[in-house]
N, C-alpha and C. Protein backbone atom coordinates (compact mmCIF):
# COMPACT_ATOMS: atom_id res chain seq x y z
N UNK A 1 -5.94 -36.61 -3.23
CA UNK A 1 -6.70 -36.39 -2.00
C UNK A 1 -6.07 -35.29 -1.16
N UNK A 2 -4.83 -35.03 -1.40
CA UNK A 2 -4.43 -34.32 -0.69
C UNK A 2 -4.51 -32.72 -0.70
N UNK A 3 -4.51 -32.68 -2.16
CA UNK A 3 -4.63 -31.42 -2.92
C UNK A 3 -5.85 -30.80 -2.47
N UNK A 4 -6.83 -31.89 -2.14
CA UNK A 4 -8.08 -31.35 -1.89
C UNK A 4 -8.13 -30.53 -0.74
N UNK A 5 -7.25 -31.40 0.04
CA UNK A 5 -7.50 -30.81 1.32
C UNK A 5 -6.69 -29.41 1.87
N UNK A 6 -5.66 -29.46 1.04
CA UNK A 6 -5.25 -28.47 1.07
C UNK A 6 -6.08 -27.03 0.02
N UNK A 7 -6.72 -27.41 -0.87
CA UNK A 7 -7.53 -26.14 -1.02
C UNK A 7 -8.45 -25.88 -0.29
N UNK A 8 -9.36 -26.99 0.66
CA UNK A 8 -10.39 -26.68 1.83
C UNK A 8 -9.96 -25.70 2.35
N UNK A 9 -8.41 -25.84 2.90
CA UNK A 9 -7.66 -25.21 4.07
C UNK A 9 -7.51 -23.61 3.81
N UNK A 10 -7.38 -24.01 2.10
CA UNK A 10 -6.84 -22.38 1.67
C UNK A 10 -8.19 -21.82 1.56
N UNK A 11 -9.33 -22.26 0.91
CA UNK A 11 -10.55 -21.69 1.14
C UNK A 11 -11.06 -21.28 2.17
N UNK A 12 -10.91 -22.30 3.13
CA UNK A 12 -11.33 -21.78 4.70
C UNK A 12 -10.36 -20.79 5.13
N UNK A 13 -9.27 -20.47 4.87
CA UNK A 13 -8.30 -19.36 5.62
C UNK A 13 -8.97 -18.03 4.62
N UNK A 14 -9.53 -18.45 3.40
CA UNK A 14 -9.85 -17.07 2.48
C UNK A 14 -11.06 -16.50 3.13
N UNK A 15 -12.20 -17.43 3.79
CA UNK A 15 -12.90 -17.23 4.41
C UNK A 15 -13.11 -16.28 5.62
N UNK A 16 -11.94 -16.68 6.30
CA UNK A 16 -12.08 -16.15 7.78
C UNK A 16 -11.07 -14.85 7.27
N UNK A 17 -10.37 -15.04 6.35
CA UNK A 17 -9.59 -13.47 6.40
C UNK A 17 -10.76 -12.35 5.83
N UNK A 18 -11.83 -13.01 5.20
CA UNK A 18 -12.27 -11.62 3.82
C UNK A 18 -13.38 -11.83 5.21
N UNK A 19 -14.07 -12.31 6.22
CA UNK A 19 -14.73 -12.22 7.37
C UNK A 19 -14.67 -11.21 8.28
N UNK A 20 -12.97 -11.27 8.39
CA UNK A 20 -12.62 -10.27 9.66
C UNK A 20 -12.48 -8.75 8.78
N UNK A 21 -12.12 -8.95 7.55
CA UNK A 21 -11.75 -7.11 6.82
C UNK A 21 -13.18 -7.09 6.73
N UNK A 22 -14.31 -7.89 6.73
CA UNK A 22 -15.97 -7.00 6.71
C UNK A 22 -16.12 -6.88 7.77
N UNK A 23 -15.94 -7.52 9.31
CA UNK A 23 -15.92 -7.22 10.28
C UNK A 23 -15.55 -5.65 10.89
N UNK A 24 -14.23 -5.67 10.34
CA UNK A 24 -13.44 -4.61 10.51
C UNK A 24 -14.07 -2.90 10.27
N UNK A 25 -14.73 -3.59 8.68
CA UNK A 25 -15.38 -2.34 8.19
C UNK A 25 -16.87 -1.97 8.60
N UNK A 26 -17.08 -2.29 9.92
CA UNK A 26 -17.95 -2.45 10.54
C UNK A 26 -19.75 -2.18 9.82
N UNK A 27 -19.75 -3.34 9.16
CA UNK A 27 -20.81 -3.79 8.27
C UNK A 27 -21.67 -4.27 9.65
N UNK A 28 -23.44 -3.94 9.04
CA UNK A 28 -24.14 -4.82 10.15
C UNK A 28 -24.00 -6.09 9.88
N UNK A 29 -24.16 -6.70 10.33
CA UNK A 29 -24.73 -7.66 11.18
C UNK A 29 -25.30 -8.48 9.66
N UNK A 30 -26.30 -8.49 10.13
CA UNK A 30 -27.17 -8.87 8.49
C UNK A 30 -26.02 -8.77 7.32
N UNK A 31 -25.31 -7.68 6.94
CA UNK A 31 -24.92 -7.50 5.79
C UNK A 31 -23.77 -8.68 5.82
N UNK A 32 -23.46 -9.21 7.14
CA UNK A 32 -22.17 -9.99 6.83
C UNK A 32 -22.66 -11.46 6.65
N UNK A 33 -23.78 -11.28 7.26
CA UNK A 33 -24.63 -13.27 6.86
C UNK A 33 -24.97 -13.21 4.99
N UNK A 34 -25.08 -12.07 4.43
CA UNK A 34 -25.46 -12.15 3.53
C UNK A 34 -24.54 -11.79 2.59
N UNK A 35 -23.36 -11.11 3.20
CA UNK A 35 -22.04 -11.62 2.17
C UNK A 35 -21.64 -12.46 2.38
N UNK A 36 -21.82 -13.33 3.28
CA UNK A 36 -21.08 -14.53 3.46
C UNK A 36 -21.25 -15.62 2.61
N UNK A 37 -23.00 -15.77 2.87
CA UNK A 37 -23.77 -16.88 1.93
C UNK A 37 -23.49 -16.44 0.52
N UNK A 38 -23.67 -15.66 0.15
CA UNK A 38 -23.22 -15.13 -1.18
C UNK A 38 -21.82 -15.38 -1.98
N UNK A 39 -20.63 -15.06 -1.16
CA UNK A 39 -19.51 -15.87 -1.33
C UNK A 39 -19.21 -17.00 -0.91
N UNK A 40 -19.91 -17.57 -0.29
CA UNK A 40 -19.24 -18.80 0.02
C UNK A 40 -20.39 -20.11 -0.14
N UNK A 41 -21.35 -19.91 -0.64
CA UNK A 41 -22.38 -20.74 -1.20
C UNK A 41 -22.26 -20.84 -2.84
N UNK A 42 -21.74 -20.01 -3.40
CA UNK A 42 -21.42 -19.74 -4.68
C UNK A 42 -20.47 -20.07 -5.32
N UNK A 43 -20.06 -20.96 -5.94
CA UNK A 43 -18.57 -21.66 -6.19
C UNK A 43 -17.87 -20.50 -7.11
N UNK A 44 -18.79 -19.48 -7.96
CA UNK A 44 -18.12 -18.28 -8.67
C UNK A 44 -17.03 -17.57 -7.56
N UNK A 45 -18.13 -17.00 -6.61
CA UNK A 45 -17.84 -16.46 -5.72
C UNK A 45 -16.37 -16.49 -4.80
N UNK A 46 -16.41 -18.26 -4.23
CA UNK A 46 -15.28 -18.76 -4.02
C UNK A 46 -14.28 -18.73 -4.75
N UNK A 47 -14.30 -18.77 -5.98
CA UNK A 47 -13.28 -18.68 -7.26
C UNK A 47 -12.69 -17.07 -6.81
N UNK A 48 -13.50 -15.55 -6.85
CA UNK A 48 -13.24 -14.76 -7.09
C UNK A 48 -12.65 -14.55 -5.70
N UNK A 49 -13.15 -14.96 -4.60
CA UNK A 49 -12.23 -14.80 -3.02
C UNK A 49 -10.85 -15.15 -3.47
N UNK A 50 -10.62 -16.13 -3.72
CA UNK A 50 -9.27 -17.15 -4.03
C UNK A 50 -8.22 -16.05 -5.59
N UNK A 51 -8.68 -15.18 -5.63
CA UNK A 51 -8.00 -13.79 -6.63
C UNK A 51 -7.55 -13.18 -6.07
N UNK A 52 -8.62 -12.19 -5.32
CA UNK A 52 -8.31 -10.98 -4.26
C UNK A 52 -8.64 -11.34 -3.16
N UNK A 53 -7.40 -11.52 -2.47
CA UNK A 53 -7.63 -11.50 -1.01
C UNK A 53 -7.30 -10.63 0.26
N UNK A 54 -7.43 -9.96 0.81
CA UNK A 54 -7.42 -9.08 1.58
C UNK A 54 -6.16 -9.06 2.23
N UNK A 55 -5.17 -9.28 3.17
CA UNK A 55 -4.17 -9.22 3.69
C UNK A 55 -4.51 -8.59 4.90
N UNK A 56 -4.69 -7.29 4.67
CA UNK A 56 -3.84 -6.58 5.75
C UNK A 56 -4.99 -4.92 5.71
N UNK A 57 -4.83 -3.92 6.47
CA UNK A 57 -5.80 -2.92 6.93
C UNK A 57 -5.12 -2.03 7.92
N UNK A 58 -4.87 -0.62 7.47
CA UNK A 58 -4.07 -0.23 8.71
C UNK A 58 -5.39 0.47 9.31
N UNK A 59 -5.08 0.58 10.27
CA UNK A 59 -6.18 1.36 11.70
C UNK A 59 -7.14 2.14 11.20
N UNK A 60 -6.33 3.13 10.59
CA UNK A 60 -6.67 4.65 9.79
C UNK A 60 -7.38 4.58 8.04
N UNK A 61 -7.24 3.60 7.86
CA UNK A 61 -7.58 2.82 6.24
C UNK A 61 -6.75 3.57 5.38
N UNK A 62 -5.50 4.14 5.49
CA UNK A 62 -4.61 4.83 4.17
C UNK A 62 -4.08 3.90 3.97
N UNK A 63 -3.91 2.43 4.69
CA UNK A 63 -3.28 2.02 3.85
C UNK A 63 -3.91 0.15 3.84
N UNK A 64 -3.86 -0.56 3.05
CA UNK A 64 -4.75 -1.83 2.85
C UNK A 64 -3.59 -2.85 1.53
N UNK A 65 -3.94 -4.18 2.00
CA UNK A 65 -3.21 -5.24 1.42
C UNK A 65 -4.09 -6.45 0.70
N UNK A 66 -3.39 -6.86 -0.38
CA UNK A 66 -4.24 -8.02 -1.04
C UNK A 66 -3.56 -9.37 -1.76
N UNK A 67 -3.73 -9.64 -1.66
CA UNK A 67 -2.84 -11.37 -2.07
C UNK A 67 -3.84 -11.67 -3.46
N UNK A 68 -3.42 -11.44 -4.98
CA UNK A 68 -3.78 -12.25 -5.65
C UNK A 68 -3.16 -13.73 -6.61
N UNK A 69 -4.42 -13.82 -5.78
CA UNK A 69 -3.97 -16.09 -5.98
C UNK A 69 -4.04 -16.22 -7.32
N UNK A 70 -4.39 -15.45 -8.53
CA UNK A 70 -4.22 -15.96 -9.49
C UNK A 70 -3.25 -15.96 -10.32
N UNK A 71 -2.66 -14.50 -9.79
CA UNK A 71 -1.73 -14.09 -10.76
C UNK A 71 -0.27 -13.69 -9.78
N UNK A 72 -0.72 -14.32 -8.78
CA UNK A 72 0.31 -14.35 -7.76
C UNK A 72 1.26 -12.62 -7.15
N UNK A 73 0.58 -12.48 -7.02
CA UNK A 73 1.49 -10.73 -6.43
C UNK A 73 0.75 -10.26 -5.25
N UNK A 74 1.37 -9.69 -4.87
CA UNK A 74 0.68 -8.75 -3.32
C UNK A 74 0.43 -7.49 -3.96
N UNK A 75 -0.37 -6.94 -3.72
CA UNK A 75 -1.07 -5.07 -4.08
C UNK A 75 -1.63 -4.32 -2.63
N UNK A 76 -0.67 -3.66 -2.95
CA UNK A 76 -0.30 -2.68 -1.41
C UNK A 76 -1.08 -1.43 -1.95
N UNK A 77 -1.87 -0.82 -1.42
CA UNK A 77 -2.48 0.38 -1.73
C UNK A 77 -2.05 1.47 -0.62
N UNK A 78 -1.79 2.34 -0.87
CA UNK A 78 -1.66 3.56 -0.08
C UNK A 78 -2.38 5.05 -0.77
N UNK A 79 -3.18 5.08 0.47
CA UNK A 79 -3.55 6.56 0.09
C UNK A 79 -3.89 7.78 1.51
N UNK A 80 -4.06 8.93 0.80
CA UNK A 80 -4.10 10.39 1.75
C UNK A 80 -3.02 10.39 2.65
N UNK A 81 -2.85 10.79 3.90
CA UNK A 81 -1.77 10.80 4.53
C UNK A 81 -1.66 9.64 5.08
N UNK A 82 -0.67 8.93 5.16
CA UNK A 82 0.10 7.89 5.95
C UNK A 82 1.23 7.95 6.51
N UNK A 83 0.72 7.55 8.05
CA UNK A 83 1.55 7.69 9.05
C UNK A 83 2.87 6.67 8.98
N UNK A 84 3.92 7.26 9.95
CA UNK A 84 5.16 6.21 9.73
C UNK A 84 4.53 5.65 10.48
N UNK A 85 4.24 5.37 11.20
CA UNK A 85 3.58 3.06 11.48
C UNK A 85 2.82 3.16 10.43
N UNK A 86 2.22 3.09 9.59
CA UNK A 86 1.04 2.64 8.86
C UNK A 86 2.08 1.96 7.80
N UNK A 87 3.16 2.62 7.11
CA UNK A 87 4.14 2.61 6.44
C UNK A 87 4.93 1.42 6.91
N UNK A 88 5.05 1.81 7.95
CA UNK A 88 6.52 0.27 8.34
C UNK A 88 5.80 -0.90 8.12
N UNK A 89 4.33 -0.91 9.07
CA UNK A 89 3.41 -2.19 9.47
C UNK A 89 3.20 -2.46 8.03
N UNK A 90 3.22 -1.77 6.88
CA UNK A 90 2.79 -2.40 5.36
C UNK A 90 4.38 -3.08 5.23
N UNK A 91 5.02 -2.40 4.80
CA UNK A 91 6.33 -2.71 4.40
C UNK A 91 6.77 -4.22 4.92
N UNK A 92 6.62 -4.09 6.23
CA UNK A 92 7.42 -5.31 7.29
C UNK A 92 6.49 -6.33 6.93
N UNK A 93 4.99 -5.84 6.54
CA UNK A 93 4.16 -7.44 6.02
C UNK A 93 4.58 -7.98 4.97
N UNK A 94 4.98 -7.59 4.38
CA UNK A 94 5.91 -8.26 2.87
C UNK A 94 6.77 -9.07 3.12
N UNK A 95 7.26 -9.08 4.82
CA UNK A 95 8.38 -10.03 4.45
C UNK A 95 7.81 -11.42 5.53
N UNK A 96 6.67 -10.77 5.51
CA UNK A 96 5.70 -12.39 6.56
C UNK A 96 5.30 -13.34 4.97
N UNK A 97 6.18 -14.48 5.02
CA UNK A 97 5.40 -15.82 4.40
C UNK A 97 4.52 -16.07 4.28
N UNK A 98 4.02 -15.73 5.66
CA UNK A 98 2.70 -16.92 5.93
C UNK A 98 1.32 -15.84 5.23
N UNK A 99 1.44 -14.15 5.46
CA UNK A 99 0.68 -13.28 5.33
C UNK A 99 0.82 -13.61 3.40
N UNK A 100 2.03 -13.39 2.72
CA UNK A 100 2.21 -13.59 1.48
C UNK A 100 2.20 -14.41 0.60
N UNK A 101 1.89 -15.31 0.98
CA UNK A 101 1.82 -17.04 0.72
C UNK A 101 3.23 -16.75 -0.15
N UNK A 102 4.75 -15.94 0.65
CA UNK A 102 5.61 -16.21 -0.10
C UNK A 102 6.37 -15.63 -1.57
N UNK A 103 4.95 -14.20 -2.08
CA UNK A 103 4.99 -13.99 -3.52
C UNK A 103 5.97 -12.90 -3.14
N UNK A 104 6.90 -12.78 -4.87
CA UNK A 104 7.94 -11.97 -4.75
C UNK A 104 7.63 -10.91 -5.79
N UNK A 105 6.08 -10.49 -5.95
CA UNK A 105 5.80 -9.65 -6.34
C UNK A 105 4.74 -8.71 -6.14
N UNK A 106 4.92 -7.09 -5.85
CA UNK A 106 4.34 -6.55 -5.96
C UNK A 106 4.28 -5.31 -6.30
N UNK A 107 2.74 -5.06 -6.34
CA UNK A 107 1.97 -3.35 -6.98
C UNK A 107 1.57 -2.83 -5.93
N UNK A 108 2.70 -1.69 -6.08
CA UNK A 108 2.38 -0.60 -5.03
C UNK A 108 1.68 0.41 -5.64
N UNK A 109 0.37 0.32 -5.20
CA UNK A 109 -0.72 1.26 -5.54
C UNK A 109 -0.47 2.82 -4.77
N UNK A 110 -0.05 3.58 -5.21
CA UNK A 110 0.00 5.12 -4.66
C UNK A 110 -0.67 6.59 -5.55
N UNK A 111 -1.55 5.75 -6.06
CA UNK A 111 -2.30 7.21 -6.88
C UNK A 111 -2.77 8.21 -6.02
N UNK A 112 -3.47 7.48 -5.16
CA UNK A 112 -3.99 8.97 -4.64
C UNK A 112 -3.22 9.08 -3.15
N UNK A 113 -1.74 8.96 -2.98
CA UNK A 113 -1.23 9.07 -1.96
C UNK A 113 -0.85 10.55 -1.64
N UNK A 114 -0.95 11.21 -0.39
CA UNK A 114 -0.34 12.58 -0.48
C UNK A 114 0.38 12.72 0.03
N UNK A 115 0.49 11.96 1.21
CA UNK A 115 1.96 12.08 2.01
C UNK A 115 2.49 11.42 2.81
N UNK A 116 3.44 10.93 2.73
CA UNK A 116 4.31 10.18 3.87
C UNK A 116 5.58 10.86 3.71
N UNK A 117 6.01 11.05 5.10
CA UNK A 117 7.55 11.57 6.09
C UNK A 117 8.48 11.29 5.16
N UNK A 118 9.68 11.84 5.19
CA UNK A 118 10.74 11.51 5.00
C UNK A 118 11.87 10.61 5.90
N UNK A 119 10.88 10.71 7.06
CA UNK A 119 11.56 9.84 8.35
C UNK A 119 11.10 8.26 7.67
N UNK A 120 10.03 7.92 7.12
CA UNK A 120 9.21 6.77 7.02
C UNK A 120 10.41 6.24 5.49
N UNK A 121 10.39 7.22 4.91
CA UNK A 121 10.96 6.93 3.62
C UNK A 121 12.84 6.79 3.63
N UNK A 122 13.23 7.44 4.40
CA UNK A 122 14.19 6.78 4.80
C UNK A 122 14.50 5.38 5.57
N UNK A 123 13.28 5.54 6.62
CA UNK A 123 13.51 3.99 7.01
C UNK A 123 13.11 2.90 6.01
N UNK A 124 12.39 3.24 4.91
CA UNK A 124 12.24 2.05 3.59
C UNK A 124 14.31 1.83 3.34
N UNK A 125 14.42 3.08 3.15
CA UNK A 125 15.84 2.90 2.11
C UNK A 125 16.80 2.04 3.54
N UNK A 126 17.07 2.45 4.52
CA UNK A 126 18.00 2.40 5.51
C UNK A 126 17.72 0.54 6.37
N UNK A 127 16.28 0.59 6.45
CA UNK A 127 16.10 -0.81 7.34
C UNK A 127 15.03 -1.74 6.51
N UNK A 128 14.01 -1.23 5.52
CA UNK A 128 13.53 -2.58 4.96
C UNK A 128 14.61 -2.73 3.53
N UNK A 129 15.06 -1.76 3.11
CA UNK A 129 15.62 -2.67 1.60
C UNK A 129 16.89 -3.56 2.36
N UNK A 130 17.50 -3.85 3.45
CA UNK A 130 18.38 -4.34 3.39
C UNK A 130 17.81 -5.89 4.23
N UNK A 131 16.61 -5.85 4.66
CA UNK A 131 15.94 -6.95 5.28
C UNK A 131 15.22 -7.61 3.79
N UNK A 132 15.09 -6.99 3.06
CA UNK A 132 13.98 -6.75 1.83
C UNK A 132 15.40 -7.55 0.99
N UNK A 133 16.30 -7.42 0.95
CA UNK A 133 17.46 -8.02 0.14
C UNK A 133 17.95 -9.48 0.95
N UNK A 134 17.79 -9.54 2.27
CA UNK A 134 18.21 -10.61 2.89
C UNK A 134 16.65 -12.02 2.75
N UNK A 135 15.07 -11.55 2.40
CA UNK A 135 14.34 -12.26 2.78
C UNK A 135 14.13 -12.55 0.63
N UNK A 136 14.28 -11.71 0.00
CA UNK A 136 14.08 -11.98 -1.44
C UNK A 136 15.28 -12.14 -2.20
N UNK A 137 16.51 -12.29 -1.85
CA UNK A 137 17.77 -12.25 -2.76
C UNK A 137 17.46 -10.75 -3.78
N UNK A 138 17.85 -11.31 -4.95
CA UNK A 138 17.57 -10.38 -6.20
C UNK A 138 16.34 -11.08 -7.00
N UNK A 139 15.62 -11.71 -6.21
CA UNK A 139 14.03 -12.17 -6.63
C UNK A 139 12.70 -11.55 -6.03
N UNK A 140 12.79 -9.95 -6.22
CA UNK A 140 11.93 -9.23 -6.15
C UNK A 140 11.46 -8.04 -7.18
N UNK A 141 10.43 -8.17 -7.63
CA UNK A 141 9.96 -7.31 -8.81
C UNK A 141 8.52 -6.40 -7.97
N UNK A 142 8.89 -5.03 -8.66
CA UNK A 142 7.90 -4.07 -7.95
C UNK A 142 7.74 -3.14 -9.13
N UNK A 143 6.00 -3.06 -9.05
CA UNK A 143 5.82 -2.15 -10.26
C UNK A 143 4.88 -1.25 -9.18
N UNK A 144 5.45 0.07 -9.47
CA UNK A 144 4.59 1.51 -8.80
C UNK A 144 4.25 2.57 -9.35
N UNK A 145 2.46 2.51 -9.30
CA UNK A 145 2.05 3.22 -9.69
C UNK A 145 2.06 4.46 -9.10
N UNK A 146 2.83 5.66 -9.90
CA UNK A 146 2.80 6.79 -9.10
C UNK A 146 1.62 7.50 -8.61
N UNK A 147 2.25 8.47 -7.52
CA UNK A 147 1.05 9.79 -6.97
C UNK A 147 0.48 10.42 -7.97
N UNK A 148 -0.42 11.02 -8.24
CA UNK A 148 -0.67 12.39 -8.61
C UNK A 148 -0.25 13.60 -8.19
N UNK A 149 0.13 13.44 -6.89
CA UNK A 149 0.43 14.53 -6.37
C UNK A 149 2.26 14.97 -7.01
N UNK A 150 2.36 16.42 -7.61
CA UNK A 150 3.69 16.71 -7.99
C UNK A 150 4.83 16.48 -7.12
N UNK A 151 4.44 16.73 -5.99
CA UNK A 151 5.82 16.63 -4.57
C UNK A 151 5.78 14.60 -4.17
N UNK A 152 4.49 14.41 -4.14
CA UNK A 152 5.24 12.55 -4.09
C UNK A 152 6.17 11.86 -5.77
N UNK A 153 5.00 12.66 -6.96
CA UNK A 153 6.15 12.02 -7.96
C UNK A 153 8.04 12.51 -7.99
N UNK A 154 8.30 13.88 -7.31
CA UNK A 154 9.25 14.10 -7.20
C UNK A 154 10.03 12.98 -5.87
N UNK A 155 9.79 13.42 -4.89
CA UNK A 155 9.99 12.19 -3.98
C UNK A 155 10.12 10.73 -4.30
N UNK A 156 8.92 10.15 -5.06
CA UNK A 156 9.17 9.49 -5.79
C UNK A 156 10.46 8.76 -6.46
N UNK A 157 10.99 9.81 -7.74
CA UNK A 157 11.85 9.58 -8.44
C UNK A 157 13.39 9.58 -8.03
N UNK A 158 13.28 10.66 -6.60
CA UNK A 158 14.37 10.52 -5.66
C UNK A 158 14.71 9.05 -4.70
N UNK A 159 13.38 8.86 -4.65
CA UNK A 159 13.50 7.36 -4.11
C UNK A 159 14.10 6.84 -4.58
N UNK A 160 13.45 6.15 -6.13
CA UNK A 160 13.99 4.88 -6.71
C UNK A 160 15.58 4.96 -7.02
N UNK A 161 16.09 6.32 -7.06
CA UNK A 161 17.34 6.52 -7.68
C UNK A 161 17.86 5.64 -6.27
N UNK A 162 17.69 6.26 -5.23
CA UNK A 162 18.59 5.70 -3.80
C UNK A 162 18.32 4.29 -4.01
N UNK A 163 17.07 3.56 -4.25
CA UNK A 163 16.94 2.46 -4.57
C UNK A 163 17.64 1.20 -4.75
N UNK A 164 17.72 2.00 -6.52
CA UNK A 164 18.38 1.30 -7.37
C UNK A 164 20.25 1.17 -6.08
N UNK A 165 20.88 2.37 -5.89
CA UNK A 165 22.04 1.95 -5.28
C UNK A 165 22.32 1.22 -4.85
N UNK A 166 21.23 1.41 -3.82
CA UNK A 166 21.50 0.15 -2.47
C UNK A 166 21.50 -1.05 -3.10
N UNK A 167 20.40 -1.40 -4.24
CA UNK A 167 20.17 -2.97 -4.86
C UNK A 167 19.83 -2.92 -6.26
N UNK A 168 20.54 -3.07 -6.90
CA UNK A 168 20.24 -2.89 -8.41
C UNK A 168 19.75 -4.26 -9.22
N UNK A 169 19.58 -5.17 -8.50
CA UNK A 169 19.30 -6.61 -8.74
C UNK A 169 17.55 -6.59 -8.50
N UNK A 170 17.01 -5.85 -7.58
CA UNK A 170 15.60 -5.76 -7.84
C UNK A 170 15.20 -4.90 -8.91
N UNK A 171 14.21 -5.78 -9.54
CA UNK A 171 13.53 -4.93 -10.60
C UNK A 171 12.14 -4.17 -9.85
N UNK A 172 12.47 -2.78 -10.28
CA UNK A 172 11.70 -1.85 -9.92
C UNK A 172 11.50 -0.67 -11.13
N UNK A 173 9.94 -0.51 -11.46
CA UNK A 173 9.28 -0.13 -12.34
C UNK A 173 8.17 0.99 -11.70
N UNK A 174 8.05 2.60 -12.34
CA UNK A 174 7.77 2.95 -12.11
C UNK A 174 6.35 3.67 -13.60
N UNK A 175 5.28 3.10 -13.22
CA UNK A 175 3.90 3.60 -14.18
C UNK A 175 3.14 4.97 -13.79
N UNK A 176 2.64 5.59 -14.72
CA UNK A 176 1.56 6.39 -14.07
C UNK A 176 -0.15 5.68 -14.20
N UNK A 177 -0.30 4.23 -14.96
CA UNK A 177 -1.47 4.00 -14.96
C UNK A 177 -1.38 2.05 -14.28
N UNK A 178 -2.33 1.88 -13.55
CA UNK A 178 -2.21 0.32 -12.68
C UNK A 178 -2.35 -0.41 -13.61
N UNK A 179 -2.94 -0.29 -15.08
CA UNK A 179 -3.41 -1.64 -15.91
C UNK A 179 -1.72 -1.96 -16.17
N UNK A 180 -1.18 -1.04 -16.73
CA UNK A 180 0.23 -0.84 -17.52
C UNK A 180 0.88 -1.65 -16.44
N UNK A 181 1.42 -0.93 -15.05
CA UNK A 181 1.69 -1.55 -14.06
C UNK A 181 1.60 -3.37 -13.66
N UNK A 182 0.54 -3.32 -13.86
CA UNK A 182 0.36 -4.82 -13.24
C UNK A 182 0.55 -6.01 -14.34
N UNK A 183 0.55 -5.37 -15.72
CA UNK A 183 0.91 -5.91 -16.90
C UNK A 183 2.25 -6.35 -16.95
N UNK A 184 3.39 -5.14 -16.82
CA UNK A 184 4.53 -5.48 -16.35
C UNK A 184 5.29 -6.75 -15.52
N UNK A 185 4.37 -6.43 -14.33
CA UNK A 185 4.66 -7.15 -13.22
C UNK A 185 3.96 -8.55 -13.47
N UNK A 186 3.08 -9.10 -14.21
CA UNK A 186 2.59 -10.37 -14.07
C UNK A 186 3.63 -11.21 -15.26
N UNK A 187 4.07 -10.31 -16.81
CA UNK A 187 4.47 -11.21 -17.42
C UNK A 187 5.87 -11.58 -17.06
């Protein structure tokens, strides 16, 4: 009985989160009574909410978050330019519980990313990997799919090297294609 009620709870929280990101994306009116009934009259439907779930949305949309319940990982997407807040506000959600239901894995989606600071990317190396080491131990796995762009895969590869220094206990994996990527990261 209890179980039950606790998936109501998680259904109803899948509800009101995938509500407010159509909200957000300022859908009429109509279109949201009729995604609604659609997902949530539909037990398929409900199944497929309870996969991909939305998280998170920065202001500017370069950058967007997703919780999948099935296979348990967070998928951080970043793309075009992203600002250092857009960057931190993703980063620092990883280490909210309640936003992550907790998972110590994720796909950082950056294919079509073009740019973020070196100010932003230092503050990854300097203030989240060492919060990022205090909230996951050495129980964090990250598979990233690279840029296209030649100057982020270089950046890139400069990253992970500093990375690895600071914490060589996280596993961190770098793909050029998301199937490969997320393959990694689930088994």
């Amino acid at each position: 009985m209890q179980d039950s009620s606790k998936d109501f709870k998680k259904s109803d929280k899948c509800e009101k989160n995938l509500c407010q990101f159509v909200e957000k994306r300022h859908f009429k009116r109509k279109k949201i009574v009729a995604l609604h009934t659609i997902l949530f009259q539909n037990p398929i439907s409900t199944y497929l909410c309870t996969i991909m779930l939305p998280i998170y949305e920065a202001t500017a949309k370069g950058v967007s978050a997703f919780i999948n319940n099935k296979e348990q990982y967070v998928l951080l997407k970043m793309e075009g330019e992203v600002s250092d807040q857009e960057y931190k506000e993703a980063f620092e959600m990883l280490l909210d519980k309640e936003k992550t239901q907790g998972y110590n894995r994720l796909l950082l989606s950056q294919e079509n990313l073009n740019q973020v600071s070196a100010s932003a990317r230092a503050w990854l190396l300097m203030k989240f990997m060492p919060a990022a080491q205090k909230h996951f131990g050495t129980n964090f796995k990250v598979a990233i799919v690279r840029s296209l762009s030649p100057l982020q895969k270089l950046t890139s590869k400069l990253l992970l090297g500093s990375l690895m220094q600071i914490n060589s206990k996280f596993q961190i994996q770098y793909f050029d294609d998301r199937i490969q990527a997320k393959e990694w990261l689930i088994k």
